[in-house]
C-alpha atoms as a PDB file:
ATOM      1  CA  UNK A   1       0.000   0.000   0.000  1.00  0.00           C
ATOM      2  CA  UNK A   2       2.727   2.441   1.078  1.00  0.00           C
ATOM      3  CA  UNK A   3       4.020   2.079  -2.858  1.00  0.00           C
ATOM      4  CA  UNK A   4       0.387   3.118  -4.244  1.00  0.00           C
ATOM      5  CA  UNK A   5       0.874   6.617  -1.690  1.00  0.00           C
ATOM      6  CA  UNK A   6       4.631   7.166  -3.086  1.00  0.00           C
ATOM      7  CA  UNK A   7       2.987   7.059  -6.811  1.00  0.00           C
ATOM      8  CA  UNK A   8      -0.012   9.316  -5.729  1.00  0.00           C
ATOM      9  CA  UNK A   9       2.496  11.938  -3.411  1.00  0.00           C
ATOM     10  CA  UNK A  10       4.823  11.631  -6.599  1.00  0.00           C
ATOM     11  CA  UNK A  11       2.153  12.726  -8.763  1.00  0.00           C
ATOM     12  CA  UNK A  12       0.721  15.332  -6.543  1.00  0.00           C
ATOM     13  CA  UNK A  13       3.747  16.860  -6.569  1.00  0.00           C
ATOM     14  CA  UNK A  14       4.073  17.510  -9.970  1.00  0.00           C
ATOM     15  CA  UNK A  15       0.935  19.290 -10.399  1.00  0.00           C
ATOM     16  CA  UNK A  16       1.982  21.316  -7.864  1.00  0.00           C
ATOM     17  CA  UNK A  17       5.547  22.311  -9.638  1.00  0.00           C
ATOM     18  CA  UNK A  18       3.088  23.292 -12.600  1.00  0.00           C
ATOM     19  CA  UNK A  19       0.747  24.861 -10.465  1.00  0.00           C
ATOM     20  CA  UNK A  20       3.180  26.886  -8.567  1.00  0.00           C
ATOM     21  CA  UNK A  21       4.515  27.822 -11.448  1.00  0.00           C
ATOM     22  CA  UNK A  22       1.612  29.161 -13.412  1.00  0.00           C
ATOM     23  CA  UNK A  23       0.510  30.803 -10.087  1.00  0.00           C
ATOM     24  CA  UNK A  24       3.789  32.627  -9.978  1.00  0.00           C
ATOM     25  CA  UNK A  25       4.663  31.136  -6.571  1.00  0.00           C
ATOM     26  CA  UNK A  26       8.204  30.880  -7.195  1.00  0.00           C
ATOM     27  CA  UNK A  27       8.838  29.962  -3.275  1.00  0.00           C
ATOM     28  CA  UNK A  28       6.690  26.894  -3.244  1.00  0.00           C
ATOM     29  CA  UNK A  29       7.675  25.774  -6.726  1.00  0.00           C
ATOM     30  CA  UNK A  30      11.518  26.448  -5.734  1.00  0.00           C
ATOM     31  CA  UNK A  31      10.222  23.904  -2.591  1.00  0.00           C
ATOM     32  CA  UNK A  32       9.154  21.258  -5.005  1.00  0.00           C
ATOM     33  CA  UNK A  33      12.858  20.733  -5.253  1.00  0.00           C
ATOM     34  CA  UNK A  34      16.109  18.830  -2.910  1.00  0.00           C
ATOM     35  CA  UNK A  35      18.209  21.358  -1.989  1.00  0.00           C
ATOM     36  CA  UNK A  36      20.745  19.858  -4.452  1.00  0.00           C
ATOM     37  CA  UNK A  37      18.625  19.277  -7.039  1.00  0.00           C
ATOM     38  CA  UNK A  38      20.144  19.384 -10.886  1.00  0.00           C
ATOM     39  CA  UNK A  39      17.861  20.945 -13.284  1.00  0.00           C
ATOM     40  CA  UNK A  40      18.307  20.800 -17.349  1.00  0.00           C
ATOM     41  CA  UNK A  41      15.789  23.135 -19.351  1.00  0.00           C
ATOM     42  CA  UNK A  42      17.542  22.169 -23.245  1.00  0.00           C
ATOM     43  CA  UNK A  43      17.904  23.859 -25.342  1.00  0.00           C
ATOM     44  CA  UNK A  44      17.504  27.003 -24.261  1.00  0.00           C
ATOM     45  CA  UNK A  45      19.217  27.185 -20.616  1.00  0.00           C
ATOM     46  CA  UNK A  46      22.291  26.146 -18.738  1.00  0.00           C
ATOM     47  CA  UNK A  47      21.652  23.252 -16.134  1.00  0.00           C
ATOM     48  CA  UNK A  48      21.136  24.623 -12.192  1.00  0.00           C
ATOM     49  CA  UNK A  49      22.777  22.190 -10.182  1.00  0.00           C
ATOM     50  CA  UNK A  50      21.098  23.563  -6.293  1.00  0.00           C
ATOM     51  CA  UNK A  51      17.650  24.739  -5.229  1.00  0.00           C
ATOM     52  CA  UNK A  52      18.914  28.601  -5.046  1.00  0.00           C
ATOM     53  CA  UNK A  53      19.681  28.688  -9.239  1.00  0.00           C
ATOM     54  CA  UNK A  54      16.093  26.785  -9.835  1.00  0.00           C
ATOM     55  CA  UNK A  55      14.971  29.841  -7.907  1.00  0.00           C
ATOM     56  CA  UNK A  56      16.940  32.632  -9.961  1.00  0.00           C
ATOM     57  CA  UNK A  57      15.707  30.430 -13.437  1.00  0.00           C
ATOM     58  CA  UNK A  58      12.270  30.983 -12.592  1.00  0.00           C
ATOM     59  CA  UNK A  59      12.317  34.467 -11.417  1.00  0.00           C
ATOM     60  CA  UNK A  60      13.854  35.472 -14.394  1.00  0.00           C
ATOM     61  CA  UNK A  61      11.361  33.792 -16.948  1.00  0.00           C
ATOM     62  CA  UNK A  62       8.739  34.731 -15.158  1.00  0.00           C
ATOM     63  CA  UNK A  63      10.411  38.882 -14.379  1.00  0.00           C
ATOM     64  CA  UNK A  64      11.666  40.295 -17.222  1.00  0.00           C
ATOM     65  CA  UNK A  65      11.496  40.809 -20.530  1.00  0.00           C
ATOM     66  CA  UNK A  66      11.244  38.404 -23.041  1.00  0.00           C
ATOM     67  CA  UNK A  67       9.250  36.696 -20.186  1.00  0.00           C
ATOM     68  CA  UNK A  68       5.973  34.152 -19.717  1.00  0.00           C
ATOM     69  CA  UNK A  69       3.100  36.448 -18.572  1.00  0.00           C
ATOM     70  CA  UNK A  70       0.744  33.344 -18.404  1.00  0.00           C
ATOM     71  CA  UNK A  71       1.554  29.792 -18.570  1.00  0.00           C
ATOM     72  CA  UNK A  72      -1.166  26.495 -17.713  1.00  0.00           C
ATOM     73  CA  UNK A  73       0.715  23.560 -17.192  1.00  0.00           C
ATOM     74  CA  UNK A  74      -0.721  20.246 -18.366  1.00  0.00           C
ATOM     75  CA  UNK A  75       1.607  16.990 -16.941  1.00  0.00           C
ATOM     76  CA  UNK A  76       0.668  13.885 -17.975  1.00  0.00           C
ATOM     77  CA  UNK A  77       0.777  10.218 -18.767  1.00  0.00           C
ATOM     78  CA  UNK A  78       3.566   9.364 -16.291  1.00  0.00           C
ATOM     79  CA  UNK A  79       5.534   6.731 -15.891  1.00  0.00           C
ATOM     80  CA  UNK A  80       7.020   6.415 -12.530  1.00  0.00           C
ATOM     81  CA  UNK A  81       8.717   3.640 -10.929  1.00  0.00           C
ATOM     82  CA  UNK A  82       9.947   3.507  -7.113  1.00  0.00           C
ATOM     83  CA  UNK A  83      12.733   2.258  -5.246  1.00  0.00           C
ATOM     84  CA  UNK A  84      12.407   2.985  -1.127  1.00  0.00           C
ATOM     85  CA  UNK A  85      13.206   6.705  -0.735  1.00  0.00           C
ATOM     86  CA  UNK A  86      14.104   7.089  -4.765  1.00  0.00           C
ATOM     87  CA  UNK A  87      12.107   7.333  -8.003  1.00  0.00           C
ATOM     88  CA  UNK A  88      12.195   7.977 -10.988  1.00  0.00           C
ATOM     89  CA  UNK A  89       9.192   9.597 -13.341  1.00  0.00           C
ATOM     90  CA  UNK A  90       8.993  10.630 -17.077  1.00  0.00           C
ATOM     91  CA  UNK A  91       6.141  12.647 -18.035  1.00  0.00           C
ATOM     92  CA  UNK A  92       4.942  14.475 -21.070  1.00  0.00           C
ATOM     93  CA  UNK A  93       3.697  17.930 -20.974  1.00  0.00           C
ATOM     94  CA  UNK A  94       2.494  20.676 -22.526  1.00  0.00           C
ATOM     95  CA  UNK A  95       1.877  24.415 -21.731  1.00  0.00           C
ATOM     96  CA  UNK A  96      -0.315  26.973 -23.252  1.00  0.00           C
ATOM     97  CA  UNK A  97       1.734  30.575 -22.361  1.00  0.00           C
ATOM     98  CA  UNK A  98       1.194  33.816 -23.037  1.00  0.00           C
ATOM     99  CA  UNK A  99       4.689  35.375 -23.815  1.00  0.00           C
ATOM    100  CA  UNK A 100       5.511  38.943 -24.553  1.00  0.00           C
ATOM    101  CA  UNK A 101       8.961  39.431 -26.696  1.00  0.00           C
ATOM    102  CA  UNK A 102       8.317  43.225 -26.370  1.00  0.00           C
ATOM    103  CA  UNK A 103       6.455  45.091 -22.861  1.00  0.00           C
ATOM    104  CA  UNK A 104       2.742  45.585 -23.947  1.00  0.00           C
ATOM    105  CA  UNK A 105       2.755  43.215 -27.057  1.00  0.00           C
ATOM    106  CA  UNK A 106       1.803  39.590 -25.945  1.00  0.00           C
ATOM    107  CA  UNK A 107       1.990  36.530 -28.294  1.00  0.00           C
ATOM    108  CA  UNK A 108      -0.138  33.486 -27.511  1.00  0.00           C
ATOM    109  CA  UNK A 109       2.322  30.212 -27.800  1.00  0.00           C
ATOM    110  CA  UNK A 110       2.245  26.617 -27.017  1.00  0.00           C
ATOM    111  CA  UNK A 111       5.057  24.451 -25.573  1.00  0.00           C
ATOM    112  CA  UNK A 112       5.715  20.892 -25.215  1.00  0.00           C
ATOM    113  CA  UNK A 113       8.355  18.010 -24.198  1.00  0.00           C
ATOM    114  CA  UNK A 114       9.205  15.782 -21.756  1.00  0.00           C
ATOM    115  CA  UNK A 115       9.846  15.669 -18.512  1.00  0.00           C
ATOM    116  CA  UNK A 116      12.320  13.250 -17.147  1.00  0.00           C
ATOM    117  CA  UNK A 117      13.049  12.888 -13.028  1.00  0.00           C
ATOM    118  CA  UNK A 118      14.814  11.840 -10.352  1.00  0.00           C
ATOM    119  CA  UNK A 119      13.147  12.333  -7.172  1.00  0.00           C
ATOM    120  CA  UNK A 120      13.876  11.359  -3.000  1.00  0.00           C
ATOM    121  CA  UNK A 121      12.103  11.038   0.037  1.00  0.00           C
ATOM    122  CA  UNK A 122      12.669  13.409   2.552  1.00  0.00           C
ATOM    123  CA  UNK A 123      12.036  14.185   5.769  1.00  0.00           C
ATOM    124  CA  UNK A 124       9.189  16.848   4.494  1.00  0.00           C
ATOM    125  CA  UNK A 125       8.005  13.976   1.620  1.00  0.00           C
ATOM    126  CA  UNK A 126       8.918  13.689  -2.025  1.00  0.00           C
ATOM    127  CA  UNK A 127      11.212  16.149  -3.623  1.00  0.00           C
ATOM    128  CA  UNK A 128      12.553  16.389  -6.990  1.00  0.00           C
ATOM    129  CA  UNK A 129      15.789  15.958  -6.958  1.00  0.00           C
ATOM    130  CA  UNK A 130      16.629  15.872 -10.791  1.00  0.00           C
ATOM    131  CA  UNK A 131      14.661  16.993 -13.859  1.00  0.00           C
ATOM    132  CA  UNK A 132      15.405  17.041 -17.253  1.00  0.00           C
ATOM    133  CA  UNK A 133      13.155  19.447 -18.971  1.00  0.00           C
ATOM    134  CA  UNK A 134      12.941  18.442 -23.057  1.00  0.00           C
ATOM    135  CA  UNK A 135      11.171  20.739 -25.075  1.00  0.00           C
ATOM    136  CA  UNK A 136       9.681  19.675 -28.243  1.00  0.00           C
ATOM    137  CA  UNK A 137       8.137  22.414 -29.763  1.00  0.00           C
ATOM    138  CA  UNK A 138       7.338  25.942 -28.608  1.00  0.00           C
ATOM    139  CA  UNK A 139       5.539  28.023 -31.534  1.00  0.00           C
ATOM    140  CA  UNK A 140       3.199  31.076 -31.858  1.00  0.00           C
ATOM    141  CA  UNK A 141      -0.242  29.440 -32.234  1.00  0.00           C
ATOM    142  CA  UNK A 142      -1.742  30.409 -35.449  1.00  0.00           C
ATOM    143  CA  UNK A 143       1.608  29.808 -37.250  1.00  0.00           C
ATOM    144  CA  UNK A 144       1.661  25.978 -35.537  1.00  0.00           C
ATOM    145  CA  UNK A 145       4.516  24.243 -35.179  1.00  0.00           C
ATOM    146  CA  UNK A 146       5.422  22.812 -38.832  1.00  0.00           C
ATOM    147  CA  UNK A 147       8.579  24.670 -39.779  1.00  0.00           C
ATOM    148  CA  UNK A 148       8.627  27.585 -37.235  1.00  0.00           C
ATOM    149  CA  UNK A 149      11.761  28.189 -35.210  1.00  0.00           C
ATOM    150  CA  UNK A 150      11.394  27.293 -31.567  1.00  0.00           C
ATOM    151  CA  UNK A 151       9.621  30.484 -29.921  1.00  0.00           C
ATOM    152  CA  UNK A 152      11.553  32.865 -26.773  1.00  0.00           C
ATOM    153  CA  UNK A 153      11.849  30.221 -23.507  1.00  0.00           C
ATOM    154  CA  UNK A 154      14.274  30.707 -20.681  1.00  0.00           C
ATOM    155  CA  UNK A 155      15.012  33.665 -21.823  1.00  0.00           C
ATOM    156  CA  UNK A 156      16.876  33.214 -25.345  1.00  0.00           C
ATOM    157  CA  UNK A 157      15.811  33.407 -28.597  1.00  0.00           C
ATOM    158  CA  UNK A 158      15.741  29.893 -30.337  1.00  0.00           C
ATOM    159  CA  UNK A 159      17.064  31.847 -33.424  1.00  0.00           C
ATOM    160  CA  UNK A 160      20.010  32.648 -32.188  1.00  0.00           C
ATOM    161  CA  UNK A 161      20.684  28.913 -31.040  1.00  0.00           C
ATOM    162  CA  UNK A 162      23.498  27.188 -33.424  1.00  0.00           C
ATOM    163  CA  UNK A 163      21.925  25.037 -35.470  1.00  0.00           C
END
């Protein structure tokens, strides 16, 4: 039974990384994490590799300019296995944003990937404790995704990425 409540606390605390984040409570999504936690956003940021630079990463996308007024995080279909006070998880998402390139000129967008994870039990329950953020697509949403550069996320401009 206690394996069924590590799948269902695993889950729950996913939704509430998205939910956090779409809130904009950067505090309790920074608390979804281990305090050495290694994240990897690809392509568009460097990894984070403690709790304080998960914290800076999402203050930043979510603070200035190009920046995600609006995001709505959808997780799903996991896959998560569990090993005593580890686990592992792989999830897909997807995330319909509002960004804004320019102050006062937003563009609605959709992003999706994958979400790989490492996670560990701690004292205060399930944390993640590695996630490897893969995004798929991220494209302006009445030019869809079929030959469009990858949109603005994390702060640089897929266009500039080397190809």
């Amino acid at each position: 039974m206690e394996a069924v409540e590590d799948l269902e606390k695993i889950k729950n605390l996913m939704y509430e990384y998205g939910y956090a984040f779409d809130e904009d409570r950067i505090d309790d999504f920074v608390a979804c994490f281990t305090e050495d936690c290694v994240g990897e956003y690809s392509p568009f940021t460097k990894s984070f590799n403690k709790r304080s630079e998960i914290s800076e990463f999402a203050r930043g996308v979510k603070g200035v300019h190009p920046l995600l007024t609006s995001t709505f995080h959808v997780t799903v279909s996991p896959v998560i296995e569990v090993d005593g006070t580890h686990a592992t998880g792989r999830w897909n998402w997807m995330n319909p944003c509002t960004l804004e390139r320019v102050p006062g000129q937003p563009v609605s967008a959709w992003q999706y990937g994958v979400y790989e994870c490492k996670y560990r039990k701690e004292r205060e329950g399930w944390k993640i404790s590695h996630v490897k953020v893969t995004y798929l697509a991220a494209f302006e949403l009445l030019k869809g995704w079929a030959n469009q550069p990858m949109l603005i996320v994390g702060g640089v401009d897929s266009t500039s990425l080397p190809a």
